[in-house]
N, C-alpha and C. Protein backbone atom coordinates (compact mmCIF):
# COMPACT_ATOMS: atom_id res chain seq x y z
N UNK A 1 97.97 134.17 20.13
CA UNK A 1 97.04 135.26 20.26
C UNK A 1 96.48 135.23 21.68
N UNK A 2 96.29 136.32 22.35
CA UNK A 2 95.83 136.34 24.07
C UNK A 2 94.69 137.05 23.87
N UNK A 3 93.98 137.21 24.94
CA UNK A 3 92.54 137.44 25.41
C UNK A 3 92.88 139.40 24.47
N UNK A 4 93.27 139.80 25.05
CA UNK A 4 93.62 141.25 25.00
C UNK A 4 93.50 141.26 23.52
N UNK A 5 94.09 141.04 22.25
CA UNK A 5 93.88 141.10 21.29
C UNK A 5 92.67 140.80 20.83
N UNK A 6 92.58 139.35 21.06
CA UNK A 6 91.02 139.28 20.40
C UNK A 6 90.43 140.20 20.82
N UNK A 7 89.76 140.59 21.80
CA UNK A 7 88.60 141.58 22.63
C UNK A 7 88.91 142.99 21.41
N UNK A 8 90.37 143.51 21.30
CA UNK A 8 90.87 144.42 20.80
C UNK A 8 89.96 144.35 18.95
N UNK A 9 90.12 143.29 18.43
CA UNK A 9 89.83 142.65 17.16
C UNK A 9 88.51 142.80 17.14
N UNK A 10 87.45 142.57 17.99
CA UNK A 10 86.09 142.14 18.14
C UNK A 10 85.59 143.74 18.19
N UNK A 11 86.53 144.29 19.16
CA UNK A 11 85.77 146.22 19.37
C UNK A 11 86.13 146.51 17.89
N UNK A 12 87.22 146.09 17.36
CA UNK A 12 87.43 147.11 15.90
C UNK A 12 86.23 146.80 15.22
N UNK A 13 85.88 145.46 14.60
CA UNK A 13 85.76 145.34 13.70
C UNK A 13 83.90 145.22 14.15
N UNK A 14 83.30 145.39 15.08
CA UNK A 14 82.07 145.41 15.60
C UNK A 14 80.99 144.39 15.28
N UNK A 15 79.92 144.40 14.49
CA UNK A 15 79.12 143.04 15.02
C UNK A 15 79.58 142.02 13.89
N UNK A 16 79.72 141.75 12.93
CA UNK A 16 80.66 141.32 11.80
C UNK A 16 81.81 140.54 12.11
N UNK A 17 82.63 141.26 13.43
CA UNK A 17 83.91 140.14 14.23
C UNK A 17 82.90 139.22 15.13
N UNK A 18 81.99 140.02 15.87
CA UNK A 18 81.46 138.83 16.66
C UNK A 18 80.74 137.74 15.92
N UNK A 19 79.56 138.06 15.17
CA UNK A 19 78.78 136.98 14.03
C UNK A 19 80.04 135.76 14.06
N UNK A 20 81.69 136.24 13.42
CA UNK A 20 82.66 135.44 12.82
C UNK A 20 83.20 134.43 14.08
N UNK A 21 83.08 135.30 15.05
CA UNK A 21 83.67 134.30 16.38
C UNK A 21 82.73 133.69 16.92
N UNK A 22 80.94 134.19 16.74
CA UNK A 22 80.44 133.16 17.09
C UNK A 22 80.25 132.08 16.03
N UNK A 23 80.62 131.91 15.16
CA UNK A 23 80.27 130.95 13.79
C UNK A 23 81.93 130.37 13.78
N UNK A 24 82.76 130.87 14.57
CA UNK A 24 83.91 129.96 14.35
C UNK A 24 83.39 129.22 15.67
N UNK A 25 83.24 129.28 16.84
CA UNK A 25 83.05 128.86 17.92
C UNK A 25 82.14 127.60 18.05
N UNK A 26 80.71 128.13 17.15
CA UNK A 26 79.83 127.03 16.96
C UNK A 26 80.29 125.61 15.88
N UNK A 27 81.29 126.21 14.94
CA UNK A 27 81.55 125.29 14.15
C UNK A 27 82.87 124.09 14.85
N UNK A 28 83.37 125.08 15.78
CA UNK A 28 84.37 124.12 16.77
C UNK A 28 83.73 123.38 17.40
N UNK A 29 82.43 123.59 17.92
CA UNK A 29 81.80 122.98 18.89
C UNK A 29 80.86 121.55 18.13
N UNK A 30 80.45 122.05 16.67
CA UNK A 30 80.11 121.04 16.19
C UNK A 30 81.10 119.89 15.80
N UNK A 31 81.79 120.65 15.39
CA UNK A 31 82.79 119.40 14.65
C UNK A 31 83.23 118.37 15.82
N UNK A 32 83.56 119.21 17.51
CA UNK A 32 83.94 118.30 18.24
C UNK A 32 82.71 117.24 18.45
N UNK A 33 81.28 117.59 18.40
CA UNK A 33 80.56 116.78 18.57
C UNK A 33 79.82 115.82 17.38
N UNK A 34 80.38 115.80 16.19
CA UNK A 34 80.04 115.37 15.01
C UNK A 34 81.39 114.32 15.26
N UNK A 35 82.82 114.55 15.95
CA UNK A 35 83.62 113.59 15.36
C UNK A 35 83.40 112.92 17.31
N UNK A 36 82.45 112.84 18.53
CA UNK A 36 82.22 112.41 19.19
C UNK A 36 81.38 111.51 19.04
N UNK A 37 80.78 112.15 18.03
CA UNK A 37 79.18 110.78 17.15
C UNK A 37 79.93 109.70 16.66
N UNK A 38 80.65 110.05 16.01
CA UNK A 38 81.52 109.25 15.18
C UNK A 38 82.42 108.36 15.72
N UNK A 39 82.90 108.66 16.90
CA UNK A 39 84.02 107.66 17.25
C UNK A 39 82.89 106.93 18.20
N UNK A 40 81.88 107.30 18.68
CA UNK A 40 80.80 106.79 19.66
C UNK A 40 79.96 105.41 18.84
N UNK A 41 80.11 105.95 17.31
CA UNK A 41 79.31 105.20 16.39
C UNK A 41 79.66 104.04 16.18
N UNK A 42 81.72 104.36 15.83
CA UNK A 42 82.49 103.07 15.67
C UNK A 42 82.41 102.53 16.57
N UNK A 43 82.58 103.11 18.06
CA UNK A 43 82.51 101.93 19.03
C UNK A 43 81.35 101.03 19.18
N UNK A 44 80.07 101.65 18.68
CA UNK A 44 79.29 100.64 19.04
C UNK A 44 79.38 99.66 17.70
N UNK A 45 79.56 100.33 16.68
CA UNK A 45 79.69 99.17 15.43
C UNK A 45 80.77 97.85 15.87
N UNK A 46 81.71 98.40 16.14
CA UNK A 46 82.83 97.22 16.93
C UNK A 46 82.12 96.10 18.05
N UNK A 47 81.06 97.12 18.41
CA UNK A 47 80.46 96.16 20.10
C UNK A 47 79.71 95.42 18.99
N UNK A 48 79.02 95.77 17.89
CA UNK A 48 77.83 94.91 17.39
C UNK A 48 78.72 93.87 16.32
N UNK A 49 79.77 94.39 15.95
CA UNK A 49 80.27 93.30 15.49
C UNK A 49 81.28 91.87 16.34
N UNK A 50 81.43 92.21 17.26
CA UNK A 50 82.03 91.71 18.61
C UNK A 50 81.15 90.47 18.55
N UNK A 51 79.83 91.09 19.09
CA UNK A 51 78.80 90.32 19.31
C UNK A 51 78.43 89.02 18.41
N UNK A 52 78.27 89.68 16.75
CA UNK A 52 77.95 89.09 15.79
C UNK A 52 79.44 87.69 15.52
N UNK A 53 80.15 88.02 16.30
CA UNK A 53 81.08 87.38 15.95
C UNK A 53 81.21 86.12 17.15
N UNK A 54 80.79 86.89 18.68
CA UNK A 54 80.63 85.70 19.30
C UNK A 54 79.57 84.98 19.41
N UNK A 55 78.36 85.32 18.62
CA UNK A 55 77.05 84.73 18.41
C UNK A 55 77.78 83.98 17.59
N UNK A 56 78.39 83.90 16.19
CA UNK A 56 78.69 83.11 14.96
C UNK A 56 80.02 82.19 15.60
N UNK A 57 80.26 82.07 16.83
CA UNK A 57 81.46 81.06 17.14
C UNK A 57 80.57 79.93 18.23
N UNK A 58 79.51 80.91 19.15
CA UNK A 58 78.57 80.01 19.78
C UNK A 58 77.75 78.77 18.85
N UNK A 59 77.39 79.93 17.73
CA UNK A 59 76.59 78.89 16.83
C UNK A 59 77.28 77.74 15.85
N UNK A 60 78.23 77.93 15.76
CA UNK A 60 79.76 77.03 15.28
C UNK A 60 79.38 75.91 15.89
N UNK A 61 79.88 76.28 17.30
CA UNK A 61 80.10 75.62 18.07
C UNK A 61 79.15 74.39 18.85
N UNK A 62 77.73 74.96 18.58
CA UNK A 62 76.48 74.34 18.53
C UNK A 62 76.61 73.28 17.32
N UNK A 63 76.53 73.90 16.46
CA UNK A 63 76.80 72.80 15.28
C UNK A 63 77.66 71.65 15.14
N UNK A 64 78.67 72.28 15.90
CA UNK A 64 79.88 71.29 15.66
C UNK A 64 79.36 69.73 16.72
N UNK A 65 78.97 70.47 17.97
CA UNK A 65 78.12 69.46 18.68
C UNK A 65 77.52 68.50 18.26
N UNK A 66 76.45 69.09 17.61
CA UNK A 66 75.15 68.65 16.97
C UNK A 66 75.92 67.29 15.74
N UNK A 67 76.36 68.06 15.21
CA UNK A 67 77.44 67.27 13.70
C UNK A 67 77.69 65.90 14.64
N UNK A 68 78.55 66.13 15.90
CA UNK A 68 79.60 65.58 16.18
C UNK A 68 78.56 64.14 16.67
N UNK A 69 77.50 64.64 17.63
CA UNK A 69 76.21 63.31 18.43
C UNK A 69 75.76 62.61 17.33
N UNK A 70 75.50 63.25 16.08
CA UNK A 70 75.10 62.43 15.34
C UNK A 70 75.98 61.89 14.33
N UNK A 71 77.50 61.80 14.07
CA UNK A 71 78.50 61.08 13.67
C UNK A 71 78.92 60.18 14.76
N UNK A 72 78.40 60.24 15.78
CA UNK A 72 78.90 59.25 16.88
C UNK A 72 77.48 58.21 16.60
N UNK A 73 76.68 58.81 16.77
CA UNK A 73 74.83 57.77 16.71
C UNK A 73 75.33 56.85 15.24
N UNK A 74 75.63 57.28 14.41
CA UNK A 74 75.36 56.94 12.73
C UNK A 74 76.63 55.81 13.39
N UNK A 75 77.93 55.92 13.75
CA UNK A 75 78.88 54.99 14.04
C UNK A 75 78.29 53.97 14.88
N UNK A 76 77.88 54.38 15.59
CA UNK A 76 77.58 53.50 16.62
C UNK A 76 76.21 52.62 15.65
N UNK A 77 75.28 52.78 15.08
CA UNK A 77 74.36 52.03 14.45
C UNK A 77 75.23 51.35 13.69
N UNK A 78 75.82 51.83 12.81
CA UNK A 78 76.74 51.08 12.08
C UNK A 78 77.43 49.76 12.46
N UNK A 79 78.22 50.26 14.12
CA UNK A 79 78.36 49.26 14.63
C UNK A 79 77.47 47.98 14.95
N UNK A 80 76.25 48.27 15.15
CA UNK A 80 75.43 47.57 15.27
C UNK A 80 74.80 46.68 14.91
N UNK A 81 74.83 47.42 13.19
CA UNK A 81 74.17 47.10 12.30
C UNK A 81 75.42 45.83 11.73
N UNK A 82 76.69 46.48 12.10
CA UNK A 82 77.59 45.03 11.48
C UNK A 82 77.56 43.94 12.00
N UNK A 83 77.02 43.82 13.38
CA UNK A 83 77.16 42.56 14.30
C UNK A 83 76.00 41.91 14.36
N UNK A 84 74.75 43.21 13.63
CA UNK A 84 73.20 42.17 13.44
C UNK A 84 73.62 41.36 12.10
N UNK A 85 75.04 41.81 11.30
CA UNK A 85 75.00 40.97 10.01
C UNK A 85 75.93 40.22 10.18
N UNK A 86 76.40 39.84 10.89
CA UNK A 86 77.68 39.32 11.39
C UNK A 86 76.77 38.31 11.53
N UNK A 87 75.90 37.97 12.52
CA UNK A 87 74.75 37.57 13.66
C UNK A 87 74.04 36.98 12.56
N UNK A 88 73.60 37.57 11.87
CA UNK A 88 71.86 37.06 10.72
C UNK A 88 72.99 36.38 9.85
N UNK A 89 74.20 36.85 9.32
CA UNK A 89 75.16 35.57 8.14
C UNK A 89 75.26 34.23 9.24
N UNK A 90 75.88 34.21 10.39
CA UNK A 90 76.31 33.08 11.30
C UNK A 90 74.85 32.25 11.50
N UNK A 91 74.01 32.87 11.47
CA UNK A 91 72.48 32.09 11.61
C UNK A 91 72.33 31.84 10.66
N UNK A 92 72.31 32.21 9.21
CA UNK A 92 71.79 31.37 8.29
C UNK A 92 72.63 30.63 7.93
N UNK A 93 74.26 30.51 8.20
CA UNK A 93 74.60 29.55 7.65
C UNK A 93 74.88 28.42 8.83
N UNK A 94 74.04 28.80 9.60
CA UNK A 94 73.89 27.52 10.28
C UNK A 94 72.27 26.73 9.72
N UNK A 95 71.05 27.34 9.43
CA UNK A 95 70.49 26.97 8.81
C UNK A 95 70.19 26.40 7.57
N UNK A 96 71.19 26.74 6.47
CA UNK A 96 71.49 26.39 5.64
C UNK A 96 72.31 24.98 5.67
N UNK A 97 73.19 25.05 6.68
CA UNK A 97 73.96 23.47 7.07
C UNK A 97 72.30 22.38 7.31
N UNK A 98 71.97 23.30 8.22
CA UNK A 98 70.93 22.27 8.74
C UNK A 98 69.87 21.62 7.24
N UNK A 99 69.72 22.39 6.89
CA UNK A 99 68.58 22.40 5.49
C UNK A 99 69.02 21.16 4.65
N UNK A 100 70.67 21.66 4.13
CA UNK A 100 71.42 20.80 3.91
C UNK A 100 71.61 19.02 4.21
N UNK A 101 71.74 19.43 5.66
CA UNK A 101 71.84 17.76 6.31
C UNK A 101 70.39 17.10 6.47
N UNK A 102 69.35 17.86 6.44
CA UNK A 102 67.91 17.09 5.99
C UNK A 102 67.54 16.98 4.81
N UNK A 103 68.00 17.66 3.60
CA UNK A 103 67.87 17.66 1.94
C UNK A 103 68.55 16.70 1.61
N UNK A 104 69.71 15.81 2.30
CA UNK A 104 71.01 14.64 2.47
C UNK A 104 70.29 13.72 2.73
N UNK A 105 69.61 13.57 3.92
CA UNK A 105 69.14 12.89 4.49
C UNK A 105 67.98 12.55 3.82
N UNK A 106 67.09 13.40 3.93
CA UNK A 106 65.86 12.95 2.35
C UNK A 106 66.37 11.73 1.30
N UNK A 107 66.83 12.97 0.78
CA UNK A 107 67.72 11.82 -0.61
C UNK A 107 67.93 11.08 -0.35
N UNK A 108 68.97 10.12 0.91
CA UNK A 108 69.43 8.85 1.42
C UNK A 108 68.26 7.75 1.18
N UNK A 109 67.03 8.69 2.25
CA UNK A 109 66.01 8.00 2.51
C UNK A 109 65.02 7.45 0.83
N UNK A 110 65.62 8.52 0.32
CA UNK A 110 64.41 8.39 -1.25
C UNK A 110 65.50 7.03 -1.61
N UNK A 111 66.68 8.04 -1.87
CA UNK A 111 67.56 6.19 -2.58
C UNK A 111 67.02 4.89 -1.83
N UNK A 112 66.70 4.96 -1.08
CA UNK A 112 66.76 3.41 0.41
C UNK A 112 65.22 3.13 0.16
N UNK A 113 64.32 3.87 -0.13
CA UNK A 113 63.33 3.44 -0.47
C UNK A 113 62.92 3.13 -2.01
N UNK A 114 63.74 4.01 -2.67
CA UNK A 114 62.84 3.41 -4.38
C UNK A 114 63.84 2.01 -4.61
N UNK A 115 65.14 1.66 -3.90
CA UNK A 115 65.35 0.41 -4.10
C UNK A 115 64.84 -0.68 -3.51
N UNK A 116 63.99 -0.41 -1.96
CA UNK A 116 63.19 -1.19 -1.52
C UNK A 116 61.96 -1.54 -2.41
N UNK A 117 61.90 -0.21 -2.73
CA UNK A 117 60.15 -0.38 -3.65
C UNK A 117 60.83 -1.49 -5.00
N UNK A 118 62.00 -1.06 -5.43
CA UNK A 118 62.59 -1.70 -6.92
C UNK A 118 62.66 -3.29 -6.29
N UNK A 119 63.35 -3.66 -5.17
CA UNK A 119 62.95 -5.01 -4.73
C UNK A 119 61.67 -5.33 -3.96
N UNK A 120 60.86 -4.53 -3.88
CA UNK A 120 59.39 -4.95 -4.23
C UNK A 120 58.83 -5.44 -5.30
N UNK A 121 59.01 -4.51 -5.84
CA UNK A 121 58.54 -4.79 -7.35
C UNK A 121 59.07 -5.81 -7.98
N UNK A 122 60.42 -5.69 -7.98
CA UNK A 122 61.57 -7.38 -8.66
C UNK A 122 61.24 -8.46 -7.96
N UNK A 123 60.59 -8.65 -6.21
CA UNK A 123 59.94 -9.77 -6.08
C UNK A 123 58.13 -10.15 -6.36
N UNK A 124 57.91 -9.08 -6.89
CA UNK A 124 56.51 -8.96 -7.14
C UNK A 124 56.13 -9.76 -8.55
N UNK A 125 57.35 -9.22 -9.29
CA UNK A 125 57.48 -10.00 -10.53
C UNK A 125 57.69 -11.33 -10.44
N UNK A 126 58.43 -11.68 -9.67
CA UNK A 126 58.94 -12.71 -9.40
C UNK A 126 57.50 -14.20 -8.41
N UNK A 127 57.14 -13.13 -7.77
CA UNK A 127 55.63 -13.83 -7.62
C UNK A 127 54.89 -14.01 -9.17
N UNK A 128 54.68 -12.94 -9.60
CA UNK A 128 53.52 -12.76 -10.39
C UNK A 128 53.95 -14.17 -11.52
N UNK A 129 55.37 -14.10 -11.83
CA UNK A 129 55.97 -14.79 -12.68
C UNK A 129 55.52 -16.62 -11.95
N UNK A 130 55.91 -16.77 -11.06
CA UNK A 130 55.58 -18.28 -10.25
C UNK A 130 54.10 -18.43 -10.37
N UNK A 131 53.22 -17.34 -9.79
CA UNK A 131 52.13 -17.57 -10.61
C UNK A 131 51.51 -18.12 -11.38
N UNK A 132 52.05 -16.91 -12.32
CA UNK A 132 51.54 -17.92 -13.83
C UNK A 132 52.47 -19.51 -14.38
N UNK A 133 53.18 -19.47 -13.71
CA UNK A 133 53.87 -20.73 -14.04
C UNK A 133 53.11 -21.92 -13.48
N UNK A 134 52.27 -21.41 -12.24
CA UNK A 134 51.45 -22.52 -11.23
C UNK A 134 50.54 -22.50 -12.30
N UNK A 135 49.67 -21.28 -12.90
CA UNK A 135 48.62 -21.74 -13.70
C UNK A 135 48.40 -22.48 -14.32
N UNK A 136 50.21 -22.08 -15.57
CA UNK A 136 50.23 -23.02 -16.53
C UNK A 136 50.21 -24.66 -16.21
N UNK A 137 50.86 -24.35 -15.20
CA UNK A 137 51.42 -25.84 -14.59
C UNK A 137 50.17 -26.66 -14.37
N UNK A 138 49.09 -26.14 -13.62
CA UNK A 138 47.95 -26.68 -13.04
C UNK A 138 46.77 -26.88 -14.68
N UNK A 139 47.03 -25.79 -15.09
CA UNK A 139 46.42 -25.79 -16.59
C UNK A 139 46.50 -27.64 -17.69
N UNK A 140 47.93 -27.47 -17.55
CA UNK A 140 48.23 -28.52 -18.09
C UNK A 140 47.96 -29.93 -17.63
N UNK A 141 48.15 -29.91 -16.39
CA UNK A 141 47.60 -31.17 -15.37
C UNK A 141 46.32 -30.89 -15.67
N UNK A 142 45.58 -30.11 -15.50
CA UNK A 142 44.12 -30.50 -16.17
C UNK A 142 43.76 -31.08 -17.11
């Protein structure tokens, strides 16, 4: 269809063709700017999800950090913590030896003395016994 016709179309049919060409015209004009909203809209939905997506890989990624210093701290105490027990077992059982060789030694000393005291006592008797034998003895000479 060329200029010449329409114009031709618009004189026939008088204000009724124009009303129609301006209401086709405006509705072309909207639609181009209703589907300009629209693709304007998606793009920014795409930018905001873009975003949301490299915010949620930053914050990943923060985490993963975070996770990672303190699976290294917790190892590393661990480590630590095995060589303070490594350390505190090797010390007490050196104290325990020691405890040992003076609880030995005690005892030796208790045996070495209640048989000294037992030959105390077995010559004590042994006095006490001569003793009374002098008494009797002297008794009788009286």
């Amino acid at each position: 269809m060329d200029i010449a016709e329409l114009f031709s179309y618009l004189t026939e049919f008088g204000s009724l063709a124009m009303f129609a060409a301006f209401l086709f015209h405006q509705y072309k004009q909207q639609t181009a700017r209703l589907d300009k909203l629209v693709d304007d809209f998606q793009v920014s939905l795409k930018e905001i999800e873009q975003a949301h997506k490299d915010d949620e890989k930053a914050l990943r990624a923060r985490y993963d950090e975070v996770i990672e210093v303190y699976r290294k701290e917790i190892a590393e105490l661990k480590g630590e913590h095995a060589s303070d027990r490594t350390e505190i077992r090797s010390n007490l059982a050196v104290k325990l030896e020691e405890i040992h060789r003076t609880v030995f030694a005690v005892m030796k000393k208790t045996d070495v003395n209640a048989a000294e005291i037992g030959k105390g006592l077995e010559i004590m008797s042994q006095w006490q016994l001569e003793q009374k034998a002098r008494e009797l003895a002297k008794s009788k000479d009286s």
